[in-house]
PDB file of N, CA and C in Angstrom:
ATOM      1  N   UNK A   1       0.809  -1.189   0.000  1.00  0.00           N
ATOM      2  CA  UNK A   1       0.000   0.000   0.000  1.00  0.00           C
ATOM      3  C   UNK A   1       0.860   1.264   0.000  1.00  0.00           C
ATOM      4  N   UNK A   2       2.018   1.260   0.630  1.00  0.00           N
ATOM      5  CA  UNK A   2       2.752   2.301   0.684  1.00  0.00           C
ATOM      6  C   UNK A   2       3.087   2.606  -0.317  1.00  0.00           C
ATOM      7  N   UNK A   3       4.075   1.821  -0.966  1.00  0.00           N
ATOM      8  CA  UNK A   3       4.781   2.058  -2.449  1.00  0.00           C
ATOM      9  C   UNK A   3       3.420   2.348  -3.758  1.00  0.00           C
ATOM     10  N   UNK A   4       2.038   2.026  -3.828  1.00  0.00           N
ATOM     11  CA  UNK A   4       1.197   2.836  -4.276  1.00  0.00           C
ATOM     12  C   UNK A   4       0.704   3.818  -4.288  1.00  0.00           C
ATOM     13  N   UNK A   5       0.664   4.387  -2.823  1.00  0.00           N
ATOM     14  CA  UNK A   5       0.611   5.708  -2.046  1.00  0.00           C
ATOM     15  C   UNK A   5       1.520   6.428  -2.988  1.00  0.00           C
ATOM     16  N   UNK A   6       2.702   6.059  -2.844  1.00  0.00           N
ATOM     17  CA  UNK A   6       4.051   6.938  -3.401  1.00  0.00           C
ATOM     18  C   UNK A   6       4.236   6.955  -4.732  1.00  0.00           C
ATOM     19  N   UNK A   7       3.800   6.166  -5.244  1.00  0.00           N
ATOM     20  CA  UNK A   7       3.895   6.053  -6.820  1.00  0.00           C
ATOM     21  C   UNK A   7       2.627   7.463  -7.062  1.00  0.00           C
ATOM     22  N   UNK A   8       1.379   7.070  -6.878  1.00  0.00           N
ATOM     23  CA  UNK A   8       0.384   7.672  -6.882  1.00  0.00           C
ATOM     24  C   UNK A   8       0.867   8.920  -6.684  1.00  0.00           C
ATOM     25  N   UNK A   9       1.452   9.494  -5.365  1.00  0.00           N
ATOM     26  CA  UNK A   9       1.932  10.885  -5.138  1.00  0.00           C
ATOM     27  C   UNK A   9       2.623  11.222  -5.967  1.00  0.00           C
ATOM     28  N   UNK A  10       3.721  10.527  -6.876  1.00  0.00           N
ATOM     29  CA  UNK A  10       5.047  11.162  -7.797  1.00  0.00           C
ATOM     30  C   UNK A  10       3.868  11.146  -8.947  1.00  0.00           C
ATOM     31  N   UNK A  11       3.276  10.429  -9.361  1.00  0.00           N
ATOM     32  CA  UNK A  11       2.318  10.681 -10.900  1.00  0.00           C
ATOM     33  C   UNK A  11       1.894  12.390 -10.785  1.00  0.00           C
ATOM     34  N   UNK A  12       0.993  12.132  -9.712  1.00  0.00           N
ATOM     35  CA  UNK A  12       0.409  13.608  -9.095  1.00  0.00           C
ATOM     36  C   UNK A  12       1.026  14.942  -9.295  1.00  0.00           C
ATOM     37  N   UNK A  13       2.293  14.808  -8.989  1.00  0.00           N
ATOM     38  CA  UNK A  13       3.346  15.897  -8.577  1.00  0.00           C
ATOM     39  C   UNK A  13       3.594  16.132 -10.100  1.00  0.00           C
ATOM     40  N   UNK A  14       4.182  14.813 -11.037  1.00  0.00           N
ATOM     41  CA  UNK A  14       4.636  15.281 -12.193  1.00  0.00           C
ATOM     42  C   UNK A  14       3.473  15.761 -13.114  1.00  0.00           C
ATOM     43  N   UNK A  15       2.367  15.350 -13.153  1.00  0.00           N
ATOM     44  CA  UNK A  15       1.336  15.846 -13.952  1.00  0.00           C
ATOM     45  C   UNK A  15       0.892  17.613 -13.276  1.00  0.00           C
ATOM     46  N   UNK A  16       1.041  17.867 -12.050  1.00  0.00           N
ATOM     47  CA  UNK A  16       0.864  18.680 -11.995  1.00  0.00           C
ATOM     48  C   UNK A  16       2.123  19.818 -12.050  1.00  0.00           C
ATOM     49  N   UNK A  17       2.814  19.329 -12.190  1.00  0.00           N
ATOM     50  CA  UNK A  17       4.138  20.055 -12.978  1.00  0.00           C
ATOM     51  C   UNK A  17       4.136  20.734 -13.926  1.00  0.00           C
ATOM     52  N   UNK A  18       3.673  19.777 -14.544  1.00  0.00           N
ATOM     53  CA  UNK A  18       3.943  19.736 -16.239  1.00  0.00           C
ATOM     54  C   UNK A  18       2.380  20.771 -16.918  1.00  0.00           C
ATOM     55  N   UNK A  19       1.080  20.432 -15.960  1.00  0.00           N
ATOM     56  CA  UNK A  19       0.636  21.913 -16.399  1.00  0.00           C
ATOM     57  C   UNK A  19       0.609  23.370 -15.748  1.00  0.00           C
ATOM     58  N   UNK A  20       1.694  23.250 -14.554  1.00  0.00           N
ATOM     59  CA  UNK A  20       2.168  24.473 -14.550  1.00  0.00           C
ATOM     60  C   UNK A  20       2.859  25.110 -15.344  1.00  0.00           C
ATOM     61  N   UNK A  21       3.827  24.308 -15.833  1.00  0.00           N
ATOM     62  CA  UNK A  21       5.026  24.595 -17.007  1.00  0.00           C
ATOM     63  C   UNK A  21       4.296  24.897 -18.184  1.00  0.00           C
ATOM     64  N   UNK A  22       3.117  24.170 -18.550  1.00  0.00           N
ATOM     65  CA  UNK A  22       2.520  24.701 -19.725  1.00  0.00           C
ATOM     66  C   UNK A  22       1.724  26.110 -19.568  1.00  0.00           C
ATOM     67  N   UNK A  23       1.500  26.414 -18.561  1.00  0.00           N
ATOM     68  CA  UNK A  23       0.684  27.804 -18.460  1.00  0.00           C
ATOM     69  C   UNK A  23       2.102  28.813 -18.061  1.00  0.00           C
ATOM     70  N   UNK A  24       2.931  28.466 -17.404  1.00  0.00           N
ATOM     71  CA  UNK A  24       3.817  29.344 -17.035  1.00  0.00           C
ATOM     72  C   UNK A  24       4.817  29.875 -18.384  1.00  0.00           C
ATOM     73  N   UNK A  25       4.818  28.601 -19.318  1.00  0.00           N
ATOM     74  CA  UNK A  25       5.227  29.254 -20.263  1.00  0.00           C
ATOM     75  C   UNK A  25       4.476  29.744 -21.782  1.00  0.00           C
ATOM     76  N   UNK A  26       3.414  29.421 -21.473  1.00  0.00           N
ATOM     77  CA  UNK A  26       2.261  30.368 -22.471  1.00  0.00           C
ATOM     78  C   UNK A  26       1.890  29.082 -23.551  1.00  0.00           C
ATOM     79  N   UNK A  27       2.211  27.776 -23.265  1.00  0.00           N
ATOM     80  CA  UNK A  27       1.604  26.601 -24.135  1.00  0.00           C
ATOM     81  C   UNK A  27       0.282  26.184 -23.872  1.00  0.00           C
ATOM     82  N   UNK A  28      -0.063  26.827 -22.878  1.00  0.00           N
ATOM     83  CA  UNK A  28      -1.611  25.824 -22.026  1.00  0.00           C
ATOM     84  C   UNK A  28      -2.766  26.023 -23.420  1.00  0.00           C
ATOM     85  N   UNK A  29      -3.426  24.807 -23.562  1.00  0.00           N
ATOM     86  CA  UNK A  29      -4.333  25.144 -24.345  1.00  0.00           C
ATOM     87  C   UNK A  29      -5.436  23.818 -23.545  1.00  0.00           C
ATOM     88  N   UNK A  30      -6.588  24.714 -23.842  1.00  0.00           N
ATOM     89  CA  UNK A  30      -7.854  24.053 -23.145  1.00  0.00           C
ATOM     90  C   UNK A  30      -8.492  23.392 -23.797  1.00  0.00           C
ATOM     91  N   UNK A  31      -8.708  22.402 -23.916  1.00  0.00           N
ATOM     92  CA  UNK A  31      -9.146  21.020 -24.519  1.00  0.00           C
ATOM     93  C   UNK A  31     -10.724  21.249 -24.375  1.00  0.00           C
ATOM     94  N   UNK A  32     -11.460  22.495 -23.877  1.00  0.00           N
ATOM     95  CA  UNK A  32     -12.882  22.941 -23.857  1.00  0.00           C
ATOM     96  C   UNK A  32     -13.130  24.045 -25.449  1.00  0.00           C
ATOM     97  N   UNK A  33     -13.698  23.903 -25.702  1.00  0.00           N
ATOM     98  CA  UNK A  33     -13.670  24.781 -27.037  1.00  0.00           C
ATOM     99  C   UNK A  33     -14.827  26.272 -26.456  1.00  0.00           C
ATOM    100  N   UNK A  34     -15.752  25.997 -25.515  1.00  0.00           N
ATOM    101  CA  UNK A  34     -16.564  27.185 -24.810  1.00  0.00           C
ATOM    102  C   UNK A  34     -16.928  26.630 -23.363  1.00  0.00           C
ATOM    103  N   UNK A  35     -16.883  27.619 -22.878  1.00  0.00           N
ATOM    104  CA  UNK A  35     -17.526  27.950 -21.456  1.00  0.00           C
ATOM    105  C   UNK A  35     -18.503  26.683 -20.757  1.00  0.00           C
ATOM    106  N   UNK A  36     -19.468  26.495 -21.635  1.00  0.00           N
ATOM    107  CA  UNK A  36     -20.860  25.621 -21.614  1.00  0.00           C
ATOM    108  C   UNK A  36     -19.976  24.521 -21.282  1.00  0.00           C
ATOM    109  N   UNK A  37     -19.095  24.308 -22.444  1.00  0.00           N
ATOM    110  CA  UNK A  37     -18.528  22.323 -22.342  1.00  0.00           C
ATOM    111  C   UNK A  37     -18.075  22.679 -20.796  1.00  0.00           C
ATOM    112  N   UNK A  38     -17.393  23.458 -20.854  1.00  0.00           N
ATOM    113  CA  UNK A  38     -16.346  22.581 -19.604  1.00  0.00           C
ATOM    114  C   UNK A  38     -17.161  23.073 -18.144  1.00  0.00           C
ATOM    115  N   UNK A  39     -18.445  23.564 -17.988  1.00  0.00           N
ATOM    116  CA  UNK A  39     -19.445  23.675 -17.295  1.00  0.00           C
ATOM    117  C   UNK A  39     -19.766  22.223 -17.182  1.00  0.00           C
ATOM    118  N   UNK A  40     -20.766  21.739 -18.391  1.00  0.00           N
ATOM    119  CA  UNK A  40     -20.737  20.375 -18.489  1.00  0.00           C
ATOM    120  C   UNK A  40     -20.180  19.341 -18.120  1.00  0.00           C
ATOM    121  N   UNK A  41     -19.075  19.274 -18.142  1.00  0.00           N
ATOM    122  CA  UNK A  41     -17.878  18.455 -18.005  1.00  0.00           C
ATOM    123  C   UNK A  41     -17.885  18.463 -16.282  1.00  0.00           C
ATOM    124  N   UNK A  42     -17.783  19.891 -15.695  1.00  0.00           N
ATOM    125  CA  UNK A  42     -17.534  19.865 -14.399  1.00  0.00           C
ATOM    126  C   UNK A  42     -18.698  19.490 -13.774  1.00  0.00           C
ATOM    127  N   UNK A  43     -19.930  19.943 -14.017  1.00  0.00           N
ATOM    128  CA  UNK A  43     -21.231  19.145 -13.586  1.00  0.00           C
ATOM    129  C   UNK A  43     -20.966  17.109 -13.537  1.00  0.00           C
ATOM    130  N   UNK A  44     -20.449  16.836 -14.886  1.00  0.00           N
ATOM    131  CA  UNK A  44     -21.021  15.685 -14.726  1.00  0.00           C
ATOM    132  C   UNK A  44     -19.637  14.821 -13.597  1.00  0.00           C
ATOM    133  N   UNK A  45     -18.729  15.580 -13.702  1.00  0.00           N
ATOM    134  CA  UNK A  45     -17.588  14.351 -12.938  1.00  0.00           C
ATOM    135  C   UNK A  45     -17.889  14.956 -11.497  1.00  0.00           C
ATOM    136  N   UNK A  46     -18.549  16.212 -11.088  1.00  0.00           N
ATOM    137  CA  UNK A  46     -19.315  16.701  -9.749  1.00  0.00           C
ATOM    138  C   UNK A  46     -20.002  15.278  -9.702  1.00  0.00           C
ATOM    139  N   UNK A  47     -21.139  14.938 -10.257  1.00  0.00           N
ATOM    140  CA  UNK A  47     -22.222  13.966  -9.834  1.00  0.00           C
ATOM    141  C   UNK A  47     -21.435  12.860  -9.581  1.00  0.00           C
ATOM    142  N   UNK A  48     -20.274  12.442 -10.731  1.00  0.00           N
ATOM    143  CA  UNK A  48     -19.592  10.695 -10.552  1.00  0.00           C
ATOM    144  C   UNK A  48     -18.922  10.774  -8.838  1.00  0.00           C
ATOM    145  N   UNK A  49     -18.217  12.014  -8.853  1.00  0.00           N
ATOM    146  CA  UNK A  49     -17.793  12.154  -7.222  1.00  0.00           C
ATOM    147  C   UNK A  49     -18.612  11.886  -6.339  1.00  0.00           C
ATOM    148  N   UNK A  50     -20.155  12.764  -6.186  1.00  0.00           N
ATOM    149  CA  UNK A  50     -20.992  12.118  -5.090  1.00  0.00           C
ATOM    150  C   UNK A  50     -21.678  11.276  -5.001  1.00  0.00           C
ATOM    151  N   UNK A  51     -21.378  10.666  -6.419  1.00  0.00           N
ATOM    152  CA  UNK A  51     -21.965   9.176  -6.101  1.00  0.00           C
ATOM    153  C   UNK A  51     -20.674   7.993  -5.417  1.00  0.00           C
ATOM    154  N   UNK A  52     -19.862   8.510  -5.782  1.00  0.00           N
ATOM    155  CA  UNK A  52     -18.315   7.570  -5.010  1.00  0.00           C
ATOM    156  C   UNK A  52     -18.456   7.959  -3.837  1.00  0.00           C
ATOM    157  N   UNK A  53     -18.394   9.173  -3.201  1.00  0.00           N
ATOM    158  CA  UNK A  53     -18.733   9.403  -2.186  1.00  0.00           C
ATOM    159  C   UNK A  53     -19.676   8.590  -0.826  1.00  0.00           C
ATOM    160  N   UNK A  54     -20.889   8.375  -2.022  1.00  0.00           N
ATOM    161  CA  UNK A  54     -22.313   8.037  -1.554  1.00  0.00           C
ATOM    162  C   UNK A  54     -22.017   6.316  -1.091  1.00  0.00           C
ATOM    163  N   UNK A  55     -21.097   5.634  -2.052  1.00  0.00           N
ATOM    164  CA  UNK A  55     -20.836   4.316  -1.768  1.00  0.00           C
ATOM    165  C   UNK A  55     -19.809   3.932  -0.873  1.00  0.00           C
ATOM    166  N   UNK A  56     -18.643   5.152  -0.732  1.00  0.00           N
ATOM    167  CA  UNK A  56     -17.920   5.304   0.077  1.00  0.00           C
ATOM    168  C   UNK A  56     -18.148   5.076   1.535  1.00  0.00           C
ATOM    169  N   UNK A  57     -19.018   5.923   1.620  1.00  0.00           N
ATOM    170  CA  UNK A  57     -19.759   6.317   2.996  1.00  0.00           C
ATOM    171  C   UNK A  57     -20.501   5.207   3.461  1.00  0.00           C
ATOM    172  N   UNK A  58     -21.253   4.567   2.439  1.00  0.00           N
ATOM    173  CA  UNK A  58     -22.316   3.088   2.945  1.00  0.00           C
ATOM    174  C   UNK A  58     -20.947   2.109   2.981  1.00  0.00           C
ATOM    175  N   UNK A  59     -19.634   1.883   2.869  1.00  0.00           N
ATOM    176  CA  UNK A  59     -18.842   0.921   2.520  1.00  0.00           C
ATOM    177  C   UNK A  59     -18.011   1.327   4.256  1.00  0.00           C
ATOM    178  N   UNK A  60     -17.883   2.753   4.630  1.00  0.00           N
ATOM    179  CA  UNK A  60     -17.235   2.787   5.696  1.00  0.00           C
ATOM    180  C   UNK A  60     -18.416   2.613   7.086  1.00  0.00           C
ATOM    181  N   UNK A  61     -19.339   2.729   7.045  1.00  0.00           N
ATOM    182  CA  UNK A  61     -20.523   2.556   7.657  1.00  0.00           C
ATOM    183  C   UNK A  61     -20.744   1.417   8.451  1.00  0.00           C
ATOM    184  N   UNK A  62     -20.388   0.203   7.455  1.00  0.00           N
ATOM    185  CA  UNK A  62     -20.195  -1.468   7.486  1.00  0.00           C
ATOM    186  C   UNK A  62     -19.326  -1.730   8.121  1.00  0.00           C
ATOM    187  N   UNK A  63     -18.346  -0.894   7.931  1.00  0.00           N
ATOM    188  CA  UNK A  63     -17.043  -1.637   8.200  1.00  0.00           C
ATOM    189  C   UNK A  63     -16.000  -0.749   8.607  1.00  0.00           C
ATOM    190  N   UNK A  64     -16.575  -0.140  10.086  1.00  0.00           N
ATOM    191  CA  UNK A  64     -15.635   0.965  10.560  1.00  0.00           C
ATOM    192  C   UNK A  64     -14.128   0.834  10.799  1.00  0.00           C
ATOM    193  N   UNK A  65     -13.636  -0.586  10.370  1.00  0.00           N
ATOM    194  CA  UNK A  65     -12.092  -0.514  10.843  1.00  0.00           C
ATOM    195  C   UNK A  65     -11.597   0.007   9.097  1.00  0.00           C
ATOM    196  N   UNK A  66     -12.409   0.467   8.001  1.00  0.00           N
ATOM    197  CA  UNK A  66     -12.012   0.801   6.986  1.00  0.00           C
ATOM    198  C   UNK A  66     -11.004   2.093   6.993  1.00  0.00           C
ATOM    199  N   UNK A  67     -11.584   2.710   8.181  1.00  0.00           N
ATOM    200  CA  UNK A  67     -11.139   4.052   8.088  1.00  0.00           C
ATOM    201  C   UNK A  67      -9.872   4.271   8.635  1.00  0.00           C
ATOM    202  N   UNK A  68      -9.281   3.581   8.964  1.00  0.00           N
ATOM    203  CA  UNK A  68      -7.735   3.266   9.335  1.00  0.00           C
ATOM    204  C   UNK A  68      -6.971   2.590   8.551  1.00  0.00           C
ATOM    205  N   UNK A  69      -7.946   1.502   7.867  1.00  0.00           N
ATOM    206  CA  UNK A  69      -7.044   1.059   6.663  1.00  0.00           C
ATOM    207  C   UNK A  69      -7.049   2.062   5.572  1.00  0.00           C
ATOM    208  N   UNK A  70      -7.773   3.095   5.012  1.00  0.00           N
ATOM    209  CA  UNK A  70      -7.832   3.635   4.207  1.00  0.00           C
ATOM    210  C   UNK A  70      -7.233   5.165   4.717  1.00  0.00           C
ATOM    211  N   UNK A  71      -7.035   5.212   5.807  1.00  0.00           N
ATOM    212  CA  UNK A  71      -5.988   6.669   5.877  1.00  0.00           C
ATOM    213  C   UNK A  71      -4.523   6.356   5.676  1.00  0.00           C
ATOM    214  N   UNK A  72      -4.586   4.942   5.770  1.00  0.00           N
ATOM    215  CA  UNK A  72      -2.893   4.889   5.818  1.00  0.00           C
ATOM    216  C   UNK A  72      -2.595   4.505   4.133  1.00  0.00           C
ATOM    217  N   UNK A  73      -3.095   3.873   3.081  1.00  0.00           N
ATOM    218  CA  UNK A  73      -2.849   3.779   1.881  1.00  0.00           C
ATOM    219  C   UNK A  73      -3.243   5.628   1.307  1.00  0.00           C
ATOM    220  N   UNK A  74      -4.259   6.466   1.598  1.00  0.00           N
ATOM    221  CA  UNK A  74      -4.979   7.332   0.420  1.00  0.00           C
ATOM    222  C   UNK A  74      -5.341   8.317   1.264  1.00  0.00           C
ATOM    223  N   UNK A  75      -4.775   8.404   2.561  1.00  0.00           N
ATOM    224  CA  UNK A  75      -4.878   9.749   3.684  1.00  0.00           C
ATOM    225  C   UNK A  75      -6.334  10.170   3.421  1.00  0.00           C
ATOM    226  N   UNK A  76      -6.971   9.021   3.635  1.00  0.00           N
ATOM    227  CA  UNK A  76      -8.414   9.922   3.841  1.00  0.00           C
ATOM    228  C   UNK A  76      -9.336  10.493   4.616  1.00  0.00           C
TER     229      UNK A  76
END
């Protein structure tokens, strides 16, 4: 679990690197073509979240020693 943790964290770090570097140096381009899409877009992965959420919550509910196993892999 650890060494996933850490892998997971270095992906993180370098992807978010790499679109700082693209906005910091004037390459960023937005894969939204207007306003509306990426409204859209943020609406619908909003809903996929509270539904993970929603199963999350009934999954730690069951099974309260989850929440110790799952802070130590995904600090949650």
């Amino acid at each position: 679990m650890e060494k996933s943790k850490v892998i997971y964290q270095t992906v993180a770090a370098q992807t978010q690197q790499k679109a700082y570097n693209e906005i910091a140096t004037g390459r960023f381009r937005s894969s939204f073509q207007n306003e509306d899409e990426a409204r859209g877009a943020l609406e619908s992965m909003r809903g996929k979240n509270l539904m993970i959420e929603e199963v999350l919550n009934r999954i730690k509910n069951e099974n309260p020693d989850l929440d110790a196993i799952l802070s130590r892999c995904i600090g949650w």
